[in-house]
C-alpha atoms as a PDB file:
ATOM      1  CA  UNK A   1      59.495  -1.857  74.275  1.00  0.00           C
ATOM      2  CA  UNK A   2      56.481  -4.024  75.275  1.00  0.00           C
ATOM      3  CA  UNK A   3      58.206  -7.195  75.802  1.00  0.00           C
ATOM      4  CA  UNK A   4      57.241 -10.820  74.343  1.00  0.00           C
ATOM      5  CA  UNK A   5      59.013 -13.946  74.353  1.00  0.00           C
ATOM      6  CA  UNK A   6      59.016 -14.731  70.953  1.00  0.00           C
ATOM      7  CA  UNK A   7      60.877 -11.653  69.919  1.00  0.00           C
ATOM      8  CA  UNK A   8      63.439 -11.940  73.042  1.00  0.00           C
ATOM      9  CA  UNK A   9      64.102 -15.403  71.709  1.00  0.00           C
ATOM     10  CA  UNK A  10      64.919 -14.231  67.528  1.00  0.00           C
ATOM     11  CA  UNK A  11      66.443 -11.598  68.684  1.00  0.00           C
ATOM     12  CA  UNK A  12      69.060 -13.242  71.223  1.00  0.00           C
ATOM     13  CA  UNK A  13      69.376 -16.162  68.440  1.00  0.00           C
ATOM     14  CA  UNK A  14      70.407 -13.354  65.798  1.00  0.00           C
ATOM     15  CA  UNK A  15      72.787 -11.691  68.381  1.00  0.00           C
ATOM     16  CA  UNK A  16      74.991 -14.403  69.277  1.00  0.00           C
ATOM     17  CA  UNK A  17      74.958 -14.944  65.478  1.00  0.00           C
ATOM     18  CA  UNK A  18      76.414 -11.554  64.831  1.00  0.00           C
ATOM     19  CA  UNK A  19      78.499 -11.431  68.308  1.00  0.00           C
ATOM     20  CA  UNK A  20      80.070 -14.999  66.531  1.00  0.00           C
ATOM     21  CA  UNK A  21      81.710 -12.260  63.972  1.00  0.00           C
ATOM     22  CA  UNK A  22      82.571  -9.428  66.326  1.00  0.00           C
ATOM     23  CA  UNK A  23      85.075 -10.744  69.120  1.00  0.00           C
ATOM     24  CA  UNK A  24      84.470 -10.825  72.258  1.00  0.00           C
ATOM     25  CA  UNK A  25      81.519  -9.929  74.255  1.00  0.00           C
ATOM     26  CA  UNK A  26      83.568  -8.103  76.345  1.00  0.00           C
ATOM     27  CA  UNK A  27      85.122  -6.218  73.654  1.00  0.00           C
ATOM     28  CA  UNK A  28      81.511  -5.737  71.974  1.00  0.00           C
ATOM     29  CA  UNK A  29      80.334  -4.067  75.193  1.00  0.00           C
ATOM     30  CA  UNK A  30      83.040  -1.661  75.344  1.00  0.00           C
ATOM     31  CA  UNK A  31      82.705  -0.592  72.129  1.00  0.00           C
ATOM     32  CA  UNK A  32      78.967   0.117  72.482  1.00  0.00           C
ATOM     33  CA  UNK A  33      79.450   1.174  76.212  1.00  0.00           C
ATOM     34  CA  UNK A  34      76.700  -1.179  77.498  1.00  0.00           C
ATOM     35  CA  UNK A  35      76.945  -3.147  80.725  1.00  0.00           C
ATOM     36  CA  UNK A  36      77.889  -6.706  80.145  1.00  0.00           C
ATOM     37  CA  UNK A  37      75.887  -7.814  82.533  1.00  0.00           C
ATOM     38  CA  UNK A  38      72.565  -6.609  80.405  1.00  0.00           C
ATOM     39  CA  UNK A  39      74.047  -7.415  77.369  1.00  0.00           C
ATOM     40  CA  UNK A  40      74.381 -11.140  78.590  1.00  0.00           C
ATOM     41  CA  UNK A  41      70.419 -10.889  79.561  1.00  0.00           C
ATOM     42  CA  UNK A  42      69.827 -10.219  75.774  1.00  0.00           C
ATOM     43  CA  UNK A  43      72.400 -13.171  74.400  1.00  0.00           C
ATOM     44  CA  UNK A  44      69.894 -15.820  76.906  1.00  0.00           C
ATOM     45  CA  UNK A  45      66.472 -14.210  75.290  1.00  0.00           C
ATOM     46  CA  UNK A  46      65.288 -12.880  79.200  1.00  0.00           C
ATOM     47  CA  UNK A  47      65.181  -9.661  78.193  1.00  0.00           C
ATOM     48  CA  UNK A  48      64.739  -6.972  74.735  1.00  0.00           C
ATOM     49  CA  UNK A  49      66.738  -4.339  74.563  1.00  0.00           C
ATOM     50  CA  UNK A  50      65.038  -0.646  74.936  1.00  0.00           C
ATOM     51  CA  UNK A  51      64.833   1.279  72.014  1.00  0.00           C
ATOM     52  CA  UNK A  52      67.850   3.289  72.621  1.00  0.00           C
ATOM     53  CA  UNK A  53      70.277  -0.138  73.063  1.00  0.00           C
ATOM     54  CA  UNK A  54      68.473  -1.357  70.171  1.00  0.00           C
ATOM     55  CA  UNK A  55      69.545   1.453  67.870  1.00  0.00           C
ATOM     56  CA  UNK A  56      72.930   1.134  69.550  1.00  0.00           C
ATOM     57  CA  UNK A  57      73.745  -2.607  69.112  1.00  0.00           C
ATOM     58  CA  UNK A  58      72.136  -2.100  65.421  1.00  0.00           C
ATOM     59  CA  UNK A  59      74.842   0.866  64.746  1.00  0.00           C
ATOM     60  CA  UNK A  60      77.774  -1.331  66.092  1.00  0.00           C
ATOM     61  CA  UNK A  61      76.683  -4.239  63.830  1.00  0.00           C
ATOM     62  CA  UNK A  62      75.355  -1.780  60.939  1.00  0.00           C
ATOM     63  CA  UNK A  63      72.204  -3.234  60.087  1.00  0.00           C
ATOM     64  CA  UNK A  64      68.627  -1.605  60.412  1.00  0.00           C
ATOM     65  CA  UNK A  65      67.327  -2.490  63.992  1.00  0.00           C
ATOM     66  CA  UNK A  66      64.275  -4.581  61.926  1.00  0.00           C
ATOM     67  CA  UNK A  67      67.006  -7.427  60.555  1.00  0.00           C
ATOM     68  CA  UNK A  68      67.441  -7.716  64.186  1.00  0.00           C
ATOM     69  CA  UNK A  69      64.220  -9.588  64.420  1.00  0.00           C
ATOM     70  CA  UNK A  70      64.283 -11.112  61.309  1.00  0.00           C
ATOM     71  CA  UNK A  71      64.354 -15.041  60.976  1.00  0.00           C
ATOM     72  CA  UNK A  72      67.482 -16.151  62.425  1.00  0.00           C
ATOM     73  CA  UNK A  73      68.400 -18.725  59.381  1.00  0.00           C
ATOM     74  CA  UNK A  74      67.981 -16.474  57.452  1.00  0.00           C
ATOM     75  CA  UNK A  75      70.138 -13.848  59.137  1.00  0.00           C
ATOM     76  CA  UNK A  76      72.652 -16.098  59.600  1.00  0.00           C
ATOM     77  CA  UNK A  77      72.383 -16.915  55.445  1.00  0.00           C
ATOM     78  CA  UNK A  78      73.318 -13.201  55.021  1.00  0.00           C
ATOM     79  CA  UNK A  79      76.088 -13.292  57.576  1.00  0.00           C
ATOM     80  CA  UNK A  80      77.308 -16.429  55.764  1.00  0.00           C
ATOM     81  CA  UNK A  81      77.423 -14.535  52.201  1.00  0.00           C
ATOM     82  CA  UNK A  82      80.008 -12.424  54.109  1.00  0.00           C
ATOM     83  CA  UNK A  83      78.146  -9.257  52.705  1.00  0.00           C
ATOM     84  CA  UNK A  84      77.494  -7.384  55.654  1.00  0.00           C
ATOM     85  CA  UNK A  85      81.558  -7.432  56.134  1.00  0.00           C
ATOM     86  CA  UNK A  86      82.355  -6.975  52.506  1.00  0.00           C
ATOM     87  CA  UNK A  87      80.013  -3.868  52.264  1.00  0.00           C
ATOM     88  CA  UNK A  88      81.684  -2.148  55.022  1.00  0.00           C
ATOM     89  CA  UNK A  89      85.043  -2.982  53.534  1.00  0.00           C
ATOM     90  CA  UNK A  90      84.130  -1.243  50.375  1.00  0.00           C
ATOM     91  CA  UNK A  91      83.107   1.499  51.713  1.00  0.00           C
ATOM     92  CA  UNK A  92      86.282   2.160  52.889  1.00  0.00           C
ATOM     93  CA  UNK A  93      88.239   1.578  49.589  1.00  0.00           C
ATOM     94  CA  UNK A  94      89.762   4.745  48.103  1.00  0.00           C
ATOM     95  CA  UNK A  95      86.986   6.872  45.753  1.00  0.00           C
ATOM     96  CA  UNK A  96      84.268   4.183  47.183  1.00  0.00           C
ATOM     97  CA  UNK A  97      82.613   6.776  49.395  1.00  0.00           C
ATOM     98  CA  UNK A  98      82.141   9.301  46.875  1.00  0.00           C
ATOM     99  CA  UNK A  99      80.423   6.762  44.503  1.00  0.00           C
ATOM    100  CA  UNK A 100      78.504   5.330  47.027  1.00  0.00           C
ATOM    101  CA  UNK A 101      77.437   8.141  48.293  1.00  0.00           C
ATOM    102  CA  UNK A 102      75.461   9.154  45.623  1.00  0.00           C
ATOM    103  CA  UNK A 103      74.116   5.866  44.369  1.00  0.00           C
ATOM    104  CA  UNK A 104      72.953   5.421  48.187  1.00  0.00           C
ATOM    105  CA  UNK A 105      71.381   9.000  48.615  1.00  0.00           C
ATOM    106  CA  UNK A 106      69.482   8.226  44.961  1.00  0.00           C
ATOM    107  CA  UNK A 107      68.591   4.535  46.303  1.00  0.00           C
ATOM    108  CA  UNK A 108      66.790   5.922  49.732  1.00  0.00           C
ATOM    109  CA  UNK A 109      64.454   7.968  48.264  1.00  0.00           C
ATOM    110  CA  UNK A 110      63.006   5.032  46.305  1.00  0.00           C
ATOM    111  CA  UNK A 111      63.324   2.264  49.406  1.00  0.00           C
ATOM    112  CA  UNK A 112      59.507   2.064  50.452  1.00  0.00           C
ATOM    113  CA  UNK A 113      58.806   1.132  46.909  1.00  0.00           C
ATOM    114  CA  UNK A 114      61.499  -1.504  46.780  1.00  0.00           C
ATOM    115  CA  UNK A 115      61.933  -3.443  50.333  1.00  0.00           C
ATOM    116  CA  UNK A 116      60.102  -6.653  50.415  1.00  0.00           C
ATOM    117  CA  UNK A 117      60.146 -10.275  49.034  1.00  0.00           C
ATOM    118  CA  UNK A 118      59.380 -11.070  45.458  1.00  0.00           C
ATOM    119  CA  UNK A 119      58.927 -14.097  43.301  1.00  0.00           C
ATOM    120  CA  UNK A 120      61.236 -13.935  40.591  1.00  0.00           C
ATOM    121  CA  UNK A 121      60.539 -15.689  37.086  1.00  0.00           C
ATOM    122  CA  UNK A 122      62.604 -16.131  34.335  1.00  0.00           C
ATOM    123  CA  UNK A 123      62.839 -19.724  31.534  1.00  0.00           C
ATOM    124  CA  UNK A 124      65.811 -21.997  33.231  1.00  0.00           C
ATOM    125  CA  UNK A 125      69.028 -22.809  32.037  1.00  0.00           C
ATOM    126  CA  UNK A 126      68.993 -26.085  33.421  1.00  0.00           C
ATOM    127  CA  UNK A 127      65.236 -27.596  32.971  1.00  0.00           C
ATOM    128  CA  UNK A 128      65.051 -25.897  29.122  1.00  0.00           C
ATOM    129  CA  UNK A 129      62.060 -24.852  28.282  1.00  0.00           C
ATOM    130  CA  UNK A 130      60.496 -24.441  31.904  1.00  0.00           C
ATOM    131  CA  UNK A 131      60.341 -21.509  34.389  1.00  0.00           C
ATOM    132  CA  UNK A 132      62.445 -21.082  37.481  1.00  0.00           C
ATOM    133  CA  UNK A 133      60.859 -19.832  40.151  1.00  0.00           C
ATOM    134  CA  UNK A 134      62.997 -18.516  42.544  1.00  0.00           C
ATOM    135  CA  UNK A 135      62.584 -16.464  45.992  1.00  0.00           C
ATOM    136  CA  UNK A 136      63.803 -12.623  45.665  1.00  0.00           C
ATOM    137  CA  UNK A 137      64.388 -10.119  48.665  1.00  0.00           C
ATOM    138  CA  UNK A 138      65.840  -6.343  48.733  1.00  0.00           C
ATOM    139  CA  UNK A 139      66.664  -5.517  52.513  1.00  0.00           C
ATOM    140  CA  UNK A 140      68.688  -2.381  54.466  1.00  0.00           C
ATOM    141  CA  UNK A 141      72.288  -3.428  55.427  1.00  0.00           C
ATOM    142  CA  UNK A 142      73.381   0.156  57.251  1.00  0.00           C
ATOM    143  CA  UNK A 143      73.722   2.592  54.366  1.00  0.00           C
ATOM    144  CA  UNK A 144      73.624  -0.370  51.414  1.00  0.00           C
ATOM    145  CA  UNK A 145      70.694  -1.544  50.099  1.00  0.00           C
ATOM    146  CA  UNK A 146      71.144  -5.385  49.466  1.00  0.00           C
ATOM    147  CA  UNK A 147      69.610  -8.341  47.889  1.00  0.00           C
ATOM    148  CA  UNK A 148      69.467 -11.736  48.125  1.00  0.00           C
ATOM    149  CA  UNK A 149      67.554 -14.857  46.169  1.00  0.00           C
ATOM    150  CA  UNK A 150      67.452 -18.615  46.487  1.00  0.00           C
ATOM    151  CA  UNK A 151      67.134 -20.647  43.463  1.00  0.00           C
ATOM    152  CA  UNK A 152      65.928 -24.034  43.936  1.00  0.00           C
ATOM    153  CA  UNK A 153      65.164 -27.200  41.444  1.00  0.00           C
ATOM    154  CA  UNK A 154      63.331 -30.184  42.029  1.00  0.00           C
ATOM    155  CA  UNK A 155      64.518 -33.640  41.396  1.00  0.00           C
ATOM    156  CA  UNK A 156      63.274 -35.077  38.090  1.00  0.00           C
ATOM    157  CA  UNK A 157      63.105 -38.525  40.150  1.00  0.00           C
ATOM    158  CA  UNK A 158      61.589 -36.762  43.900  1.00  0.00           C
ATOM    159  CA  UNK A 159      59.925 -33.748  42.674  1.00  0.00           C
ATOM    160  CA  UNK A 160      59.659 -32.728  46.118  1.00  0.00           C
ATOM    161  CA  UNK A 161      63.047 -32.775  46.963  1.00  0.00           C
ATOM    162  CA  UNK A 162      65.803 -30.452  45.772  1.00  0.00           C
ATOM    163  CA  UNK A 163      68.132 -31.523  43.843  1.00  0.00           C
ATOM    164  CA  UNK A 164      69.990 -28.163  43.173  1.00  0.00           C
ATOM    165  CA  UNK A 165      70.048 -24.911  45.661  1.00  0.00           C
ATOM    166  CA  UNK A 166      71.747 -21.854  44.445  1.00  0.00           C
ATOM    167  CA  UNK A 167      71.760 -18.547  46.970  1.00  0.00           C
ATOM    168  CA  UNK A 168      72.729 -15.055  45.097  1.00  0.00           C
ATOM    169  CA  UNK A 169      74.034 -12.199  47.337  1.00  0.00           C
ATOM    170  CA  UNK A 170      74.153  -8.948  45.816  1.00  0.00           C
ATOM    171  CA  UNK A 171      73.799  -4.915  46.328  1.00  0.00           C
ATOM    172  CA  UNK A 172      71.418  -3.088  44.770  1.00  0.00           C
ATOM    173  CA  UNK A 173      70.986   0.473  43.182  1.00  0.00           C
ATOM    174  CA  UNK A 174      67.722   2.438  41.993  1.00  0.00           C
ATOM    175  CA  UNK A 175      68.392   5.700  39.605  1.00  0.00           C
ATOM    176  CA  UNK A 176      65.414   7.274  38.723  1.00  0.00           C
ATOM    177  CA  UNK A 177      62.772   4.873  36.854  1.00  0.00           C
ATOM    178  CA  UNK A 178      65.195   2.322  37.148  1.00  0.00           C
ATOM    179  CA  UNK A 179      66.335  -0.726  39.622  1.00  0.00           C
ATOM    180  CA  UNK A 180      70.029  -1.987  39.033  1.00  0.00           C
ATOM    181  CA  UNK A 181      71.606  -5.193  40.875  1.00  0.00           C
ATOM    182  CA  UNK A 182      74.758  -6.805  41.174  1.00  0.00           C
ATOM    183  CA  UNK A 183      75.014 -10.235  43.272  1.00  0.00           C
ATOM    184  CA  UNK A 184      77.628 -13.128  43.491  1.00  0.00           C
ATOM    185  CA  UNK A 185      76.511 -17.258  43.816  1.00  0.00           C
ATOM    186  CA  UNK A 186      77.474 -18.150  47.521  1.00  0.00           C
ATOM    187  CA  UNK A 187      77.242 -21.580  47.310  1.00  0.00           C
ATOM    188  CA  UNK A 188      79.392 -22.493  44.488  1.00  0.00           C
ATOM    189  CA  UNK A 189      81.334 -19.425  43.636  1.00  0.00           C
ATOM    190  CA  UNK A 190      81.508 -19.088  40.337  1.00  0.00           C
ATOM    191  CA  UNK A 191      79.131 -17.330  39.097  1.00  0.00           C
ATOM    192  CA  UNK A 192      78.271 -13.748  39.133  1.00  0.00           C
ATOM    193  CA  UNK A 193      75.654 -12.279  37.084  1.00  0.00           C
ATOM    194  CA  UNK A 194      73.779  -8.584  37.242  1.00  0.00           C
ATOM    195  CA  UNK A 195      70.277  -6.889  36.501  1.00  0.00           C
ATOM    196  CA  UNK A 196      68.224  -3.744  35.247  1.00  0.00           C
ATOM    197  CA  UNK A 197      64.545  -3.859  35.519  1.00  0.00           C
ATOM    198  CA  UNK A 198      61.576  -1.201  35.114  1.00  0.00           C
ATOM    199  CA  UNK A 199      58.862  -1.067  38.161  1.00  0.00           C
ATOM    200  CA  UNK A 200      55.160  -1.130  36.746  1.00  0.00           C
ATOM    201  CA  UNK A 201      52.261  -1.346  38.982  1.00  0.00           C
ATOM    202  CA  UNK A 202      48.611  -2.224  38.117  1.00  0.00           C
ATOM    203  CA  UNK A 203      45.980  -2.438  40.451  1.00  0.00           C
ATOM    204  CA  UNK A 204      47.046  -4.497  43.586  1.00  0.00           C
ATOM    205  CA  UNK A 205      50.123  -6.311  42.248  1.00  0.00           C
ATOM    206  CA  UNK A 206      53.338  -4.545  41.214  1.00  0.00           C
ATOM    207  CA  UNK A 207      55.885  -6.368  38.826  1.00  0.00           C
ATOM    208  CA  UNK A 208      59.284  -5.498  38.191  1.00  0.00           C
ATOM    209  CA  UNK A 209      60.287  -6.228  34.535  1.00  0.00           C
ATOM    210  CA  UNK A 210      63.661  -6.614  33.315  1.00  0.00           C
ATOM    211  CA  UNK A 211      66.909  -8.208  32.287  1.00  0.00           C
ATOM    212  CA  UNK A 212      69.704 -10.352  33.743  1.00  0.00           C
ATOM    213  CA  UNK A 213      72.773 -11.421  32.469  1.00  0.00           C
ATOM    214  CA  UNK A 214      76.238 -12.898  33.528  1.00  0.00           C
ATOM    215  CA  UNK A 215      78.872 -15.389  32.404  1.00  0.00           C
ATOM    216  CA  UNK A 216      76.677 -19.427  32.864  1.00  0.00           C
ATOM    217  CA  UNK A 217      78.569 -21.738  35.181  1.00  0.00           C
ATOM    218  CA  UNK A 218      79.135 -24.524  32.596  1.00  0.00           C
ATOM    219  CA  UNK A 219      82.041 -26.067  31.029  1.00  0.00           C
ATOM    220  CA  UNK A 220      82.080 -23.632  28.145  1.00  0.00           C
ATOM    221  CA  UNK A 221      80.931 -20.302  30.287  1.00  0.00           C
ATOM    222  CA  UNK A 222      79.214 -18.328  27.846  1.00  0.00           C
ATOM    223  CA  UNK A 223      77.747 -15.312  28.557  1.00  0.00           C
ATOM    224  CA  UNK A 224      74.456 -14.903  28.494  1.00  0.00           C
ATOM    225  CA  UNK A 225      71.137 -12.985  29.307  1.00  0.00           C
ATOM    226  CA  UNK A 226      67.823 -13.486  30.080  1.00  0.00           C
ATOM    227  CA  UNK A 227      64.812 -11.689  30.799  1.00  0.00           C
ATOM    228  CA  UNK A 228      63.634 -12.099  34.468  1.00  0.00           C
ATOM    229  CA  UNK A 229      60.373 -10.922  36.110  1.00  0.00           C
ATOM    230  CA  UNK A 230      59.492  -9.721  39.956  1.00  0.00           C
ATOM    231  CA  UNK A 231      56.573 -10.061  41.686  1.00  0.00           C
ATOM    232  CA  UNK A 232      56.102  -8.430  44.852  1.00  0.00           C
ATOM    233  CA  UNK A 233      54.949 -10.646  47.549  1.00  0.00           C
ATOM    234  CA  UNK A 234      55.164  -8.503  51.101  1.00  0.00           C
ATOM    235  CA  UNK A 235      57.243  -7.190  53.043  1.00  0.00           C
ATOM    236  CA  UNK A 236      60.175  -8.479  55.139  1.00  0.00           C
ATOM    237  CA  UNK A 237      62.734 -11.282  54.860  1.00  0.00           C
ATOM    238  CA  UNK A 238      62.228 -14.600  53.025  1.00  0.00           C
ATOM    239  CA  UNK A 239      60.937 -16.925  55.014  1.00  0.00           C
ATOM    240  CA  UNK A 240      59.811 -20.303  54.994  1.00  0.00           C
ATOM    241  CA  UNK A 241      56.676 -20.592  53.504  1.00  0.00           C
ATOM    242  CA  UNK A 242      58.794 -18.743  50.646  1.00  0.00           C
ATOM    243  CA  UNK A 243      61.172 -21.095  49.937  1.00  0.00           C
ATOM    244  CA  UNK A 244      58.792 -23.800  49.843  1.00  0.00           C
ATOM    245  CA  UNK A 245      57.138 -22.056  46.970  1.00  0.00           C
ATOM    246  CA  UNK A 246      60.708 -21.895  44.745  1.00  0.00           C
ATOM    247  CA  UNK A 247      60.609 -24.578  42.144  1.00  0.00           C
ATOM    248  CA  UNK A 248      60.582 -24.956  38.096  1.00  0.00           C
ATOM    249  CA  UNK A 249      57.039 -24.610  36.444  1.00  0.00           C
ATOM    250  CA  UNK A 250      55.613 -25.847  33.476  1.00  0.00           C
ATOM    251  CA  UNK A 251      55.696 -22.520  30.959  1.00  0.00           C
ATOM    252  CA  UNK A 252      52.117 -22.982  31.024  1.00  0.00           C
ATOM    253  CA  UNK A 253      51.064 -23.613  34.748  1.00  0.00           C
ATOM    254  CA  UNK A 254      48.406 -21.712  35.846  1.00  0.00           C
ATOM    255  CA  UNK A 255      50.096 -20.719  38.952  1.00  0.00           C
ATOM    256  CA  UNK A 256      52.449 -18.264  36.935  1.00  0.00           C
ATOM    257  CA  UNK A 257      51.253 -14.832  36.739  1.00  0.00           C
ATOM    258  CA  UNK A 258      49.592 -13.986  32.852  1.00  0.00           C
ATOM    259  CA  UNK A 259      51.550 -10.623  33.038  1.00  0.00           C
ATOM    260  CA  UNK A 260      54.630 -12.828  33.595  1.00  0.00           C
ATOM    261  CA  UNK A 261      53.845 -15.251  30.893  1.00  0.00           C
ATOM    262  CA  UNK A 262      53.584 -12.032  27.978  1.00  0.00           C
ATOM    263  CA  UNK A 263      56.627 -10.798  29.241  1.00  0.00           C
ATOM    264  CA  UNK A 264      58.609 -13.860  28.974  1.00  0.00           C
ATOM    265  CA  UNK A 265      56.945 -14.968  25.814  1.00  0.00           C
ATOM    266  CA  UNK A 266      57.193 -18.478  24.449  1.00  0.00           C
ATOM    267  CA  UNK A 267      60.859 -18.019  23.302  1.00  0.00           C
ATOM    268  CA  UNK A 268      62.448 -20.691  26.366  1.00  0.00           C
ATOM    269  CA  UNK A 269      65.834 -20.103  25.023  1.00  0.00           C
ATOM    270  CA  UNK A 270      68.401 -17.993  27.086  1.00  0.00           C
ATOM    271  CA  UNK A 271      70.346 -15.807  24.727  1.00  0.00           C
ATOM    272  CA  UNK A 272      74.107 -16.752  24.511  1.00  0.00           C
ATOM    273  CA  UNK A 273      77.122 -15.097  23.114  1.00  0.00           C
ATOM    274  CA  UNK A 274      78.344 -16.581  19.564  1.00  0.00           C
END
């Protein structure tokens, strides 16, 4: 592997990050039989691993040897969500495999089509009447294909400041024509909600249309659904140039998508359970 800086320096940043969760170095280099002494040359960034360590240290960990040299926040946001451990857990729960199994063989054959960050539109429960914007991604954990979106809304007061971050963490499933999800609110914790959308493609862009629903983190915690739209944006990891586009629109701003806007309609209301 040609080496450059740049990568040596993301990748050693996302290695200590995982090695944080592991153990020991010592007990890490055991397990993948690699000298410690080269393994300590990729925790300082002086060297990249060749493509056979690379695939090995991406086994141990169980990731895809591209998250390696993916944006370390961001990296470190997954490990955070504790999904990378709770994946692995489940997959050794009794009956898991066998379910997983097939919902993973079915999900591979559609990955291509699926990896990659996407804007993600639906109206907003909190700003009624206006569209959340929000930053989507669908990435390979191991066997699992994940996802994971950031939700932010500007201050009424500082429009550009934040006043309110939400981060979803979730798994994902494709059957046929189909694209299923399931994610949990890391920040917070208390809210869990799930998908099903439909993949069209026209021209150059490609949309995912759908609906999501859950139980709303208010004092009353109805639940709800809404319908939600995705718009591919490239492929990768969010990063951040694509968090500074997550924000709440006006339902007529011109910088939402016209396929988004007949999809969504000019009903702002979120349906809720009577």
């Amino acid at each position: 592997m040609e080496f450059k800086q740049r990568d040596a320096n993301i990748f050693a940043a996302n290695l200590r990050t995982l090695c944080e969760q592991h153990g020991s170095i010592s007990a890490i280099c055991r397990k993948i039989q690699m000298n410690r002494q080269q393994f300590n040359k990729y925790l300082s960034g002086t060297h990249i691993p060749s493509d056979a360590n690379l695939r090995l240290i991406a086994n141990h960990f169980g990731l895809s040897t591209s998250i390696l040299f993916s944006n370390p926040e961001e990296l470190r946001t997954l490990v955070d969500g504790n999904f990378f451990h709770a994946m692995m857990t489940a997959k050794q729960m009794q009956k898991m495999p066998g379910f997983l199994s097939e919902m993973v063989v079915g999900t591979t054959a559609y990955e291509p089509e699926l990896v990659g960050v996407y804007d993600r539109y639906q109206y907003s429960s909190i700003y009624k009447g206006s569209i959340l914007k929000s930053v989507f991604c669908i990435y390979r954990n191991g066997e699992f294909l994940q996802h994971y979106y950031v939700e932010r809304f500007p201050s009424y007061e500082e429009p550009g400041k934040a006043e309110y971050i939400f981060k979803y963490h979730g798994l994902c499933f494709a059957m046929e024509d189909r694209f299923f999800t399931i994610d949990v609110e890391a920040i917070q914790r208390n809210e869990m909600t799930s998908g099903v959308f439909a993949a069209v493609k026209r021209n150059t862009k490609k949309f995912m249309f759908g609906i999501a629903s859950g139980i709303a983190a208010t004092q009353f915690r109805q639940p709800y659904a809404t319908k939600v739209v995705l718009h591919y944006r490239g492929p990768g990891l969010i990063r951040r140039e694509h968090l500074a586009g997550g924000t709440v629109l006006e339902a007529n701003s011109p910088q939402i998508p016209r396929e988004v806007l007949q999809y969504l309609g000019d009903d702002g209301d979120m349906i809720y359970s009577r």
